[in-house]
PDB file of N, CA and C in Angstrom:
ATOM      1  N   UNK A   1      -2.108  12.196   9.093  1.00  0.00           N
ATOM      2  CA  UNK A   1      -3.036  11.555   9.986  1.00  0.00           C
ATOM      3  C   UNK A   1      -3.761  10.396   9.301  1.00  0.00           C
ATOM      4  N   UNK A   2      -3.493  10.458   8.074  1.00  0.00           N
ATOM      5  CA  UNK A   2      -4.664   9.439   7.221  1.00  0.00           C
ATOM      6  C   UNK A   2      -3.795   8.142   7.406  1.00  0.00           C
ATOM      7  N   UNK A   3      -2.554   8.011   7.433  1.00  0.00           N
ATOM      8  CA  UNK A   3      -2.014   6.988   7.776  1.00  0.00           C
ATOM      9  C   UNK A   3      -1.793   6.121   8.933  1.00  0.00           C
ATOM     10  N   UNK A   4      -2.016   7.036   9.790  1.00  0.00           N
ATOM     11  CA  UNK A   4      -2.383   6.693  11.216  1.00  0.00           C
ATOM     12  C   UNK A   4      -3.698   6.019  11.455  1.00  0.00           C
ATOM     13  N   UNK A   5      -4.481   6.664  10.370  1.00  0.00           N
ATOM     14  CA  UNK A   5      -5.730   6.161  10.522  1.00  0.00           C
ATOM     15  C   UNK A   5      -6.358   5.238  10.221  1.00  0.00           C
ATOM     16  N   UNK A   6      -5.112   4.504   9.127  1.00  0.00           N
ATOM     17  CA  UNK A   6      -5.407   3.224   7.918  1.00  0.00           C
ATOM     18  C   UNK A   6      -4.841   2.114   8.964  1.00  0.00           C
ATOM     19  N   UNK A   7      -3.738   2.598   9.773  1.00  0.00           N
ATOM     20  CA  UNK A   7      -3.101   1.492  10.454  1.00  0.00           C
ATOM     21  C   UNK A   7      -3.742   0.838  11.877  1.00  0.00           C
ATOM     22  N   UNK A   8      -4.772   2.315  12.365  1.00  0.00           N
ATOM     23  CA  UNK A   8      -5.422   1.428  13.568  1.00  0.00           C
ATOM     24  C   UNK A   8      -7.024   0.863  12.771  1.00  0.00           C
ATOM     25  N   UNK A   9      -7.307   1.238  11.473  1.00  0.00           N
ATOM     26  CA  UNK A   9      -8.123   0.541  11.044  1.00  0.00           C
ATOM     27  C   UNK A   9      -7.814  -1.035  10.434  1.00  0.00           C
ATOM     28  N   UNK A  10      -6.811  -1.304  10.208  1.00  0.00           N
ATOM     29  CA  UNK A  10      -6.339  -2.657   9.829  1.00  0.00           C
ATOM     30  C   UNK A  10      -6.106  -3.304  11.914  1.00  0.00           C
ATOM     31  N   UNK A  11      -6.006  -2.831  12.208  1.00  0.00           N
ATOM     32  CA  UNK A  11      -5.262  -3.460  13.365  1.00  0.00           C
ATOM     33  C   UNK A  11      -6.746  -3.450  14.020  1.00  0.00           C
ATOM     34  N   UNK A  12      -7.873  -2.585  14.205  1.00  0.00           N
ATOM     35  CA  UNK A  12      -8.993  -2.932  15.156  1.00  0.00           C
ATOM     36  C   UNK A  12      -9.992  -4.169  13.776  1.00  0.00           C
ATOM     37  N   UNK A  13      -9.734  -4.118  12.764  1.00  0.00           N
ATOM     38  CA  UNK A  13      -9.929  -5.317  11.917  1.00  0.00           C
ATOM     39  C   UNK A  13      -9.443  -6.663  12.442  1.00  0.00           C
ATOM     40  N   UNK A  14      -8.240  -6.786  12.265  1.00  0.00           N
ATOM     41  CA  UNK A  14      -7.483  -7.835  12.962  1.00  0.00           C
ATOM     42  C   UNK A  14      -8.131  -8.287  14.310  1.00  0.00           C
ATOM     43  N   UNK A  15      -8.490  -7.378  15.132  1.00  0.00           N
ATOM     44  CA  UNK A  15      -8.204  -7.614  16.123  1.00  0.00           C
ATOM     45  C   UNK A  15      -9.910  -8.226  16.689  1.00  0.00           C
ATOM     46  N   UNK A  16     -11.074  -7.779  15.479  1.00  0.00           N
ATOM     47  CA  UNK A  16     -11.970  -8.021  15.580  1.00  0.00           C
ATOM     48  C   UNK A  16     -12.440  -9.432  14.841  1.00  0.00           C
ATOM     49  N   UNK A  17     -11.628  -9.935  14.244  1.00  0.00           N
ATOM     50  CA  UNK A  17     -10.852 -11.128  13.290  1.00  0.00           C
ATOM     51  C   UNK A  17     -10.828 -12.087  14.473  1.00  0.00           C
ATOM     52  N   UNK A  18     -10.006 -11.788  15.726  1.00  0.00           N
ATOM     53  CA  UNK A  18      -9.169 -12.639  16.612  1.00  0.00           C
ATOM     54  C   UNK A  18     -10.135 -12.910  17.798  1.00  0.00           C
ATOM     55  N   UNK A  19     -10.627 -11.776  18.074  1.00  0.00           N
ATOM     56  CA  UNK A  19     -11.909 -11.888  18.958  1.00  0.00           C
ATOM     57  C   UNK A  19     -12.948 -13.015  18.235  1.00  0.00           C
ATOM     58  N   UNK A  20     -13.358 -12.610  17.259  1.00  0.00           N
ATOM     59  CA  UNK A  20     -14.618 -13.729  16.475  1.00  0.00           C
ATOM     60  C   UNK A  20     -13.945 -15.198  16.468  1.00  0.00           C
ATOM     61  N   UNK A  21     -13.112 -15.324  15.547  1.00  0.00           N
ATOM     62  CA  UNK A  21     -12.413 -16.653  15.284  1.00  0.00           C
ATOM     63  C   UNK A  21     -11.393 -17.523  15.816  1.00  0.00           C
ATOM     64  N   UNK A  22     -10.930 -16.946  17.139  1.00  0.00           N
ATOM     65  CA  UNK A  22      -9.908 -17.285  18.016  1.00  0.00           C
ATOM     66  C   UNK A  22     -10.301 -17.535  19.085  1.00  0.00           C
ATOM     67  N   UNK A  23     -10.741 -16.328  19.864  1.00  0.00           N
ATOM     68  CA  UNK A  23     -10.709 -16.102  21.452  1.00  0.00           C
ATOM     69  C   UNK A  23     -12.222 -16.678  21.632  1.00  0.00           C
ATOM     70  N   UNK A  24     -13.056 -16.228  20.662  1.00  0.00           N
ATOM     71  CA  UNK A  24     -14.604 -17.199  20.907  1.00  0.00           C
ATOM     72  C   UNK A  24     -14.500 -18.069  21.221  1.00  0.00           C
ATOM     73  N   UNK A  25     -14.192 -18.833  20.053  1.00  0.00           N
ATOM     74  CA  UNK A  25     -14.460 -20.724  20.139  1.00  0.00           C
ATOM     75  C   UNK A  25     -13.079 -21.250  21.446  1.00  0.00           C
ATOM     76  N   UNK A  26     -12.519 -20.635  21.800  1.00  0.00           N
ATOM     77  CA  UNK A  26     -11.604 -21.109  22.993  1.00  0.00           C
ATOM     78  C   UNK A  26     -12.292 -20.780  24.134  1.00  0.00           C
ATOM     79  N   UNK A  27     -12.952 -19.440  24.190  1.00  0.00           N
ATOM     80  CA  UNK A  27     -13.517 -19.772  25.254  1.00  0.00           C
ATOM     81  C   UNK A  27     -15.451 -20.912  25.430  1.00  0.00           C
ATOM     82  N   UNK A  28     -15.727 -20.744  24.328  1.00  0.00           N
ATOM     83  CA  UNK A  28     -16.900 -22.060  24.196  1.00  0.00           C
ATOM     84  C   UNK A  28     -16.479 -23.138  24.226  1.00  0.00           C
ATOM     85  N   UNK A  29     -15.195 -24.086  23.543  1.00  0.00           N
ATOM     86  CA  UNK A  29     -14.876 -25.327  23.321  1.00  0.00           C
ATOM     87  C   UNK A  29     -14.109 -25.359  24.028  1.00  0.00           C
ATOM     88  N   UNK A  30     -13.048 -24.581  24.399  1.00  0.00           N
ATOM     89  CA  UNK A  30     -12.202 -25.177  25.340  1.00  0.00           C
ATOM     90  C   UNK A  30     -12.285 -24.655  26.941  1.00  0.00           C
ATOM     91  N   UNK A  31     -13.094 -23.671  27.021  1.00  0.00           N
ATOM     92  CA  UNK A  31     -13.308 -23.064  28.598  1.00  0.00           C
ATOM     93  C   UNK A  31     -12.076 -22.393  28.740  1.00  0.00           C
ATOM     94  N   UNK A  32     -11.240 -21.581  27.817  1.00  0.00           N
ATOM     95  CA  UNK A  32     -10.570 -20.893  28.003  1.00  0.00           C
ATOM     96  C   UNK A  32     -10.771 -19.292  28.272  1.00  0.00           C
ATOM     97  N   UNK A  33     -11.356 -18.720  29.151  1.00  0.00           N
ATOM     98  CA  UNK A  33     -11.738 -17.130  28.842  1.00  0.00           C
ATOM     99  C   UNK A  33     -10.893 -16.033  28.745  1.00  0.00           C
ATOM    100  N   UNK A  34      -9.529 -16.351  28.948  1.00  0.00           N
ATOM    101  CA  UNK A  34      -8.475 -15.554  29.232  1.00  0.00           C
ATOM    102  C   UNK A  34      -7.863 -14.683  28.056  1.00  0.00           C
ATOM    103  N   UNK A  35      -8.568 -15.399  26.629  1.00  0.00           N
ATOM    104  CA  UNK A  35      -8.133 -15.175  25.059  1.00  0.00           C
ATOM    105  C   UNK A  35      -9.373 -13.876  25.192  1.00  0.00           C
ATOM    106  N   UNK A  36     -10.769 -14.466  25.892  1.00  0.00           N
ATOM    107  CA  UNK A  36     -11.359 -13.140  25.276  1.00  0.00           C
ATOM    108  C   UNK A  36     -11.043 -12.475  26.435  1.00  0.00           C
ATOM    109  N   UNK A  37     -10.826 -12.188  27.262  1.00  0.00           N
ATOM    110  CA  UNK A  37     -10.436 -11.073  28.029  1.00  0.00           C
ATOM    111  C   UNK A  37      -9.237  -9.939  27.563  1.00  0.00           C
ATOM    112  N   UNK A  38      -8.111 -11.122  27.066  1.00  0.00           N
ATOM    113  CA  UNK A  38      -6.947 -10.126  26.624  1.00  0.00           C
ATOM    114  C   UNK A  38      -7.494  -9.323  25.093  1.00  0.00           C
ATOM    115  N   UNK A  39      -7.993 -10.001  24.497  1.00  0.00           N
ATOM    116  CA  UNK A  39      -8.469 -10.189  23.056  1.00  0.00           C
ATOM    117  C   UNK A  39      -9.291  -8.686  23.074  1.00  0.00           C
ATOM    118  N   UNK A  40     -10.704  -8.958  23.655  1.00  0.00           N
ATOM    119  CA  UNK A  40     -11.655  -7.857  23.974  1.00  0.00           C
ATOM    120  C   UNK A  40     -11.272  -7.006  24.434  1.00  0.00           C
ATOM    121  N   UNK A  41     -10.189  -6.717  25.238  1.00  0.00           N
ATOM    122  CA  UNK A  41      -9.522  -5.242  25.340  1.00  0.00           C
ATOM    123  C   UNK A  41      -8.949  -4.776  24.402  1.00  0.00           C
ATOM    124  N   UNK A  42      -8.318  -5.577  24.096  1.00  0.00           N
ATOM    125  CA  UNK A  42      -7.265  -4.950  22.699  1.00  0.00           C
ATOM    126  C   UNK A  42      -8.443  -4.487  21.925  1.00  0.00           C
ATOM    127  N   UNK A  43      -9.252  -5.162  21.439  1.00  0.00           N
ATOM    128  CA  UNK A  43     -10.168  -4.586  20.631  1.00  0.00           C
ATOM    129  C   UNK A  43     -11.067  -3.603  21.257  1.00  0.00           C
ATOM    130  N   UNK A  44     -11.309  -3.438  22.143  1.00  0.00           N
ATOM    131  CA  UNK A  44     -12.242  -2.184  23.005  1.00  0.00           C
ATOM    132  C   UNK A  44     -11.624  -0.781  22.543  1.00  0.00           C
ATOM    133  N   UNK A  45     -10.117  -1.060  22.853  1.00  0.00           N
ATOM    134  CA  UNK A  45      -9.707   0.060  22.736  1.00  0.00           C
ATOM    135  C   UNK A  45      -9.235   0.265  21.401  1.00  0.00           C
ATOM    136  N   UNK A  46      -8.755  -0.425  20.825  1.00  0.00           N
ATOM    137  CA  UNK A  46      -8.679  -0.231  19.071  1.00  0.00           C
ATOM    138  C   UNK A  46     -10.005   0.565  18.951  1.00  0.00           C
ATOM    139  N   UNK A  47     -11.388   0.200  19.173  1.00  0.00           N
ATOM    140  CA  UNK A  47     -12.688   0.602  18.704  1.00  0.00           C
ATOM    141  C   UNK A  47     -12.961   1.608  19.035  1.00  0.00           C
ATOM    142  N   UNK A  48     -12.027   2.261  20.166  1.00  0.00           N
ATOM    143  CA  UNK A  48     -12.683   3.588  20.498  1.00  0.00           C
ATOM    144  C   UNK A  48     -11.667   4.693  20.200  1.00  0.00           C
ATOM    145  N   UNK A  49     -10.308   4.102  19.755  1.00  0.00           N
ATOM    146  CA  UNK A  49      -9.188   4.512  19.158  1.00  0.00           C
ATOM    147  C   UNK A  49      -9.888   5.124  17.820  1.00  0.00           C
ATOM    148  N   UNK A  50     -10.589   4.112  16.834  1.00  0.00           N
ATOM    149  CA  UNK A  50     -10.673   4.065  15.559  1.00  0.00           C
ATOM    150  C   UNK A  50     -11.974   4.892  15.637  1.00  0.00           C
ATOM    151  N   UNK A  51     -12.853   4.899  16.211  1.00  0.00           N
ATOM    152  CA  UNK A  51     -13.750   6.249  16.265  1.00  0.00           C
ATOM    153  C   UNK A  51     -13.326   7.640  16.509  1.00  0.00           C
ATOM    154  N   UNK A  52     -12.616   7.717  17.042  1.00  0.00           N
ATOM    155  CA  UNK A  52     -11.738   9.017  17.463  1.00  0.00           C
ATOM    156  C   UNK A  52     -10.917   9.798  16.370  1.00  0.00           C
ATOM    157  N   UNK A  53     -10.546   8.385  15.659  1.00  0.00           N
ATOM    158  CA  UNK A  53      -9.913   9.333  14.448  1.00  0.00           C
ATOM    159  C   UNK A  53     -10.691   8.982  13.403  1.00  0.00           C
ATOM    160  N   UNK A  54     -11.770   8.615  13.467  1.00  0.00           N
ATOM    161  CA  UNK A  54     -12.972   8.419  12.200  1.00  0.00           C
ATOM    162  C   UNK A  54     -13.274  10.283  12.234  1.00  0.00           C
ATOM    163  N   UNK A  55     -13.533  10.326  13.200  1.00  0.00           N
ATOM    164  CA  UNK A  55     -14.365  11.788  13.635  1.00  0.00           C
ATOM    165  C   UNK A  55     -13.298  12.422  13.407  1.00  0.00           C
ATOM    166  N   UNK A  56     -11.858  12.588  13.690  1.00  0.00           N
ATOM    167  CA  UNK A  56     -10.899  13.691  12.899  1.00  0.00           C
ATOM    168  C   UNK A  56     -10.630  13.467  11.994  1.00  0.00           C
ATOM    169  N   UNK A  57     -10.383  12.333  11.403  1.00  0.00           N
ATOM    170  CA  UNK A  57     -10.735  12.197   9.652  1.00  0.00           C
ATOM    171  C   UNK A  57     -11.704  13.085   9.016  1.00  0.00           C
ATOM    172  N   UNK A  58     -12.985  12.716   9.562  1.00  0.00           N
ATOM    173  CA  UNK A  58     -14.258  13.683   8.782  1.00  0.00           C
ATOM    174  C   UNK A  58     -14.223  15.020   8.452  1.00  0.00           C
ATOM    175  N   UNK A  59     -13.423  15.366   9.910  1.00  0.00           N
ATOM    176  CA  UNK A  59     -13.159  16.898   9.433  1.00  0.00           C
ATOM    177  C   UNK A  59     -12.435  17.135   8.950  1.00  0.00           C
ATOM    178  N   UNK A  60     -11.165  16.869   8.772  1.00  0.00           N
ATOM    179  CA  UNK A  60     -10.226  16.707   8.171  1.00  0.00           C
ATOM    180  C   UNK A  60     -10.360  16.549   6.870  1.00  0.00           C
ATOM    181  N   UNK A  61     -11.244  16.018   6.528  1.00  0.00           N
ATOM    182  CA  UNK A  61     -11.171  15.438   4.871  1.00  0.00           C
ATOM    183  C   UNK A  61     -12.411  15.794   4.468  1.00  0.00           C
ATOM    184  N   UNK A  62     -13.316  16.479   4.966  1.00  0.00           N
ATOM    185  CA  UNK A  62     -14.637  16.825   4.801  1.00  0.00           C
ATOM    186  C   UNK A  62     -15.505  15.782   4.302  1.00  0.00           C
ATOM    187  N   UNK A  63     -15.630  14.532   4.768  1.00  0.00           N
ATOM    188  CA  UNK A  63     -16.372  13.500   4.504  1.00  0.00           C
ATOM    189  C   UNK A  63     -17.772  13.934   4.431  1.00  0.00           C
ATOM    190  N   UNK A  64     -18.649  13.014   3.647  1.00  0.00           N
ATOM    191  CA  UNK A  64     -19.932  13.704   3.757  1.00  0.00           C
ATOM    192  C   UNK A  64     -20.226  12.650   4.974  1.00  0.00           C
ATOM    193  N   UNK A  65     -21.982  12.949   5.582  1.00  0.00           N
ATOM    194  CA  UNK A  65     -22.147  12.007   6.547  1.00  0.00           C
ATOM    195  C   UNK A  65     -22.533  10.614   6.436  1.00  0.00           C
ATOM    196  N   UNK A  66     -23.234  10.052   4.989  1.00  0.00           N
ATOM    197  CA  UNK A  66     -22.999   8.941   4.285  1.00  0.00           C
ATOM    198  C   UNK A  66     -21.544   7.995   4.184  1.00  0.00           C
ATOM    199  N   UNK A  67     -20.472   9.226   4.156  1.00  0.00           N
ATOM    200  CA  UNK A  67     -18.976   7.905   4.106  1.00  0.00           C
ATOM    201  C   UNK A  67     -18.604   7.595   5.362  1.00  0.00           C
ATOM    202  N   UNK A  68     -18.812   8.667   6.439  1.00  0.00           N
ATOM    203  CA  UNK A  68     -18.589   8.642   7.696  1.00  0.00           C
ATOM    204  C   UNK A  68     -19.647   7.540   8.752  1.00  0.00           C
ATOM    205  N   UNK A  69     -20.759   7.454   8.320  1.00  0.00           N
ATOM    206  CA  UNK A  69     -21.873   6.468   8.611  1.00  0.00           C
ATOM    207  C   UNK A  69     -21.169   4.830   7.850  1.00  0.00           C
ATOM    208  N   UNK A  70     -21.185   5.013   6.887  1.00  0.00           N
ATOM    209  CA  UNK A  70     -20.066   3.237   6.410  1.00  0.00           C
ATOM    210  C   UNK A  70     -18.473   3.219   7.049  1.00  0.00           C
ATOM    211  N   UNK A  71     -17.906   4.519   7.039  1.00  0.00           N
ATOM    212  CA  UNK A  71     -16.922   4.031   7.734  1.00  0.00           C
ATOM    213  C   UNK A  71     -16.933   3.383   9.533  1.00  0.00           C
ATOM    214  N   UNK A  72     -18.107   4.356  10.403  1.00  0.00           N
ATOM    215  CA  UNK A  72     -18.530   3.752  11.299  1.00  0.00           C
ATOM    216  C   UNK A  72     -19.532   2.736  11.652  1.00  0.00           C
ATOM    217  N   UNK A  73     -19.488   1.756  10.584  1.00  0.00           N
ATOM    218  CA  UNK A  73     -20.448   0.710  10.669  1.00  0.00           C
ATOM    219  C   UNK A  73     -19.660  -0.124  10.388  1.00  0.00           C
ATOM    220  N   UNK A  74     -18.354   0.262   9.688  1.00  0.00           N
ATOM    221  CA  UNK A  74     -17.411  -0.957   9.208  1.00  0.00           C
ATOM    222  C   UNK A  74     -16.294  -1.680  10.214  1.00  0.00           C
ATOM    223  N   UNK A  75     -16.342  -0.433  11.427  1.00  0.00           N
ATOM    224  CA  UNK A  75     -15.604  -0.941  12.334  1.00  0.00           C
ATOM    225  C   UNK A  75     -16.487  -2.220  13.047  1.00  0.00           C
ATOM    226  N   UNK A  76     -17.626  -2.532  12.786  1.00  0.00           N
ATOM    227  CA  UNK A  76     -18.443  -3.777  13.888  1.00  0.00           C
ATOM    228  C   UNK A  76     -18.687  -5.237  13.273  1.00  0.00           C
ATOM    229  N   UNK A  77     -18.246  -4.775  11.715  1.00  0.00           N
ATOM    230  CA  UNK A  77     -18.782  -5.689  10.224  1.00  0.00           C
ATOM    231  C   UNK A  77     -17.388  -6.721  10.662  1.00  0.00           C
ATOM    232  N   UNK A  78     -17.206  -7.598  10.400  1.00  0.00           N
ATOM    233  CA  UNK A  78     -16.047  -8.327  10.318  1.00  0.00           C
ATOM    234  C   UNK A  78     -15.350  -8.340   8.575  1.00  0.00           C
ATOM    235  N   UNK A  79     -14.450  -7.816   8.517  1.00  0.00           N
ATOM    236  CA  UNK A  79     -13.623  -7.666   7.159  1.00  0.00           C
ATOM    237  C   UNK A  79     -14.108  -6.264   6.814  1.00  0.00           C
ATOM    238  N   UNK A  80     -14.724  -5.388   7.951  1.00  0.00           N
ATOM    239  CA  UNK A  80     -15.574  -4.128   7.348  1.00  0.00           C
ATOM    240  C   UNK A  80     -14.052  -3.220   7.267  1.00  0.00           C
ATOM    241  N   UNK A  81     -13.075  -3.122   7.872  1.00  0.00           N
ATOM    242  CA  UNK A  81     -12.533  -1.693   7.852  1.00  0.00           C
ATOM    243  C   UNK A  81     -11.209  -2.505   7.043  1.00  0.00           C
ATOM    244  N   UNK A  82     -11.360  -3.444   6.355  1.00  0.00           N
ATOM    245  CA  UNK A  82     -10.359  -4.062   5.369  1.00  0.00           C
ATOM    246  C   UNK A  82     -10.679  -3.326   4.008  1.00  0.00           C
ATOM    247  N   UNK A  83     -12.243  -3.563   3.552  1.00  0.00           N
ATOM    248  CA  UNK A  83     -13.241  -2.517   2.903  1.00  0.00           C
ATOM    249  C   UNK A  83     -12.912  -1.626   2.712  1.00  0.00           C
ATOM    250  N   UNK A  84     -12.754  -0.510   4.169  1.00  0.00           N
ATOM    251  CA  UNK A  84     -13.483   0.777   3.974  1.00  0.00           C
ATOM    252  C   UNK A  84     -11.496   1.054   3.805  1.00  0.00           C
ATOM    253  N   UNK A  85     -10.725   0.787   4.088  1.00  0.00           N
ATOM    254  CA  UNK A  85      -9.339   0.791   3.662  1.00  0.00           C
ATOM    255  C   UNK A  85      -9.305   0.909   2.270  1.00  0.00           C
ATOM    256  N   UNK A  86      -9.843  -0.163   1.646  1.00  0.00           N
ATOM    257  CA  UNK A  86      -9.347  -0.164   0.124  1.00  0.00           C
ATOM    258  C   UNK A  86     -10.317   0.854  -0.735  1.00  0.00           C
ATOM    259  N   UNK A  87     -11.314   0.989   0.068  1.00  0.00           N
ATOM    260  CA  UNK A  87     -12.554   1.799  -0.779  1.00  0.00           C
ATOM    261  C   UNK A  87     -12.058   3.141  -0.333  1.00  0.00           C
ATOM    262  N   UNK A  88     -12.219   3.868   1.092  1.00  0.00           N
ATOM    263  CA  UNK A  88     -12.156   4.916   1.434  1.00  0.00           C
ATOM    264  C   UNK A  88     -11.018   5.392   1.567  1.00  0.00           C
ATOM    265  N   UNK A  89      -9.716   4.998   1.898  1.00  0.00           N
ATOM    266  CA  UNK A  89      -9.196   5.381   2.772  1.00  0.00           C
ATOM    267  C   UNK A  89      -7.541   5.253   1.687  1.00  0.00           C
ATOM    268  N   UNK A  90      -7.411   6.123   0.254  1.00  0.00           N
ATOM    269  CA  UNK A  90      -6.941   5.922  -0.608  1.00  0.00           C
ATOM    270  C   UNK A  90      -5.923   7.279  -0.292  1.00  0.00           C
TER     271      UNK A  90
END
């Protein structure tokens, strides 16, 4: 499961990457909103994907509530669950 768990944490990273630096400024500069619409779902559900298995991780691995508190703060950080990958998630 831990691998499952590294891969939707790189991917709701990415995807929170694409939302900030992509789909934003297209829809401010160019009046495009269609980037954050597709964009912000993908990432909605990555985010609630990646909580889901934050919380079966914990038990799973008996996290204390300190790693589990940075790992769920890292999903909102931009480059946060790139981090908590290389730090935590070994």
């Amino acid at each position: 499961m831990l691998k499952f768990f590294k891969i939707i944490a790189l991917l709701e990273g990415t995807s929170l990457l694409l939302l900030l630096l992509f789909a934003m400024p297209m829809k401010y500069m160019f009046q495009e909103p269609i980037f954050v619409q597709i964009i912000g779902m993908a990432h909605g559900i990555l985010f609630i994907v990646y909580m889901i298995m934050a919380i079966m991780q914990k038990i799973e691995s008996n996290w204390s509530l300190k790693i589990f508190g940075i790992i769920s703060i890292a999903s909102v950080i931009p480059f946060g669950t790139f981090y908590v990958d290389r730090k935590y998630l070994k």
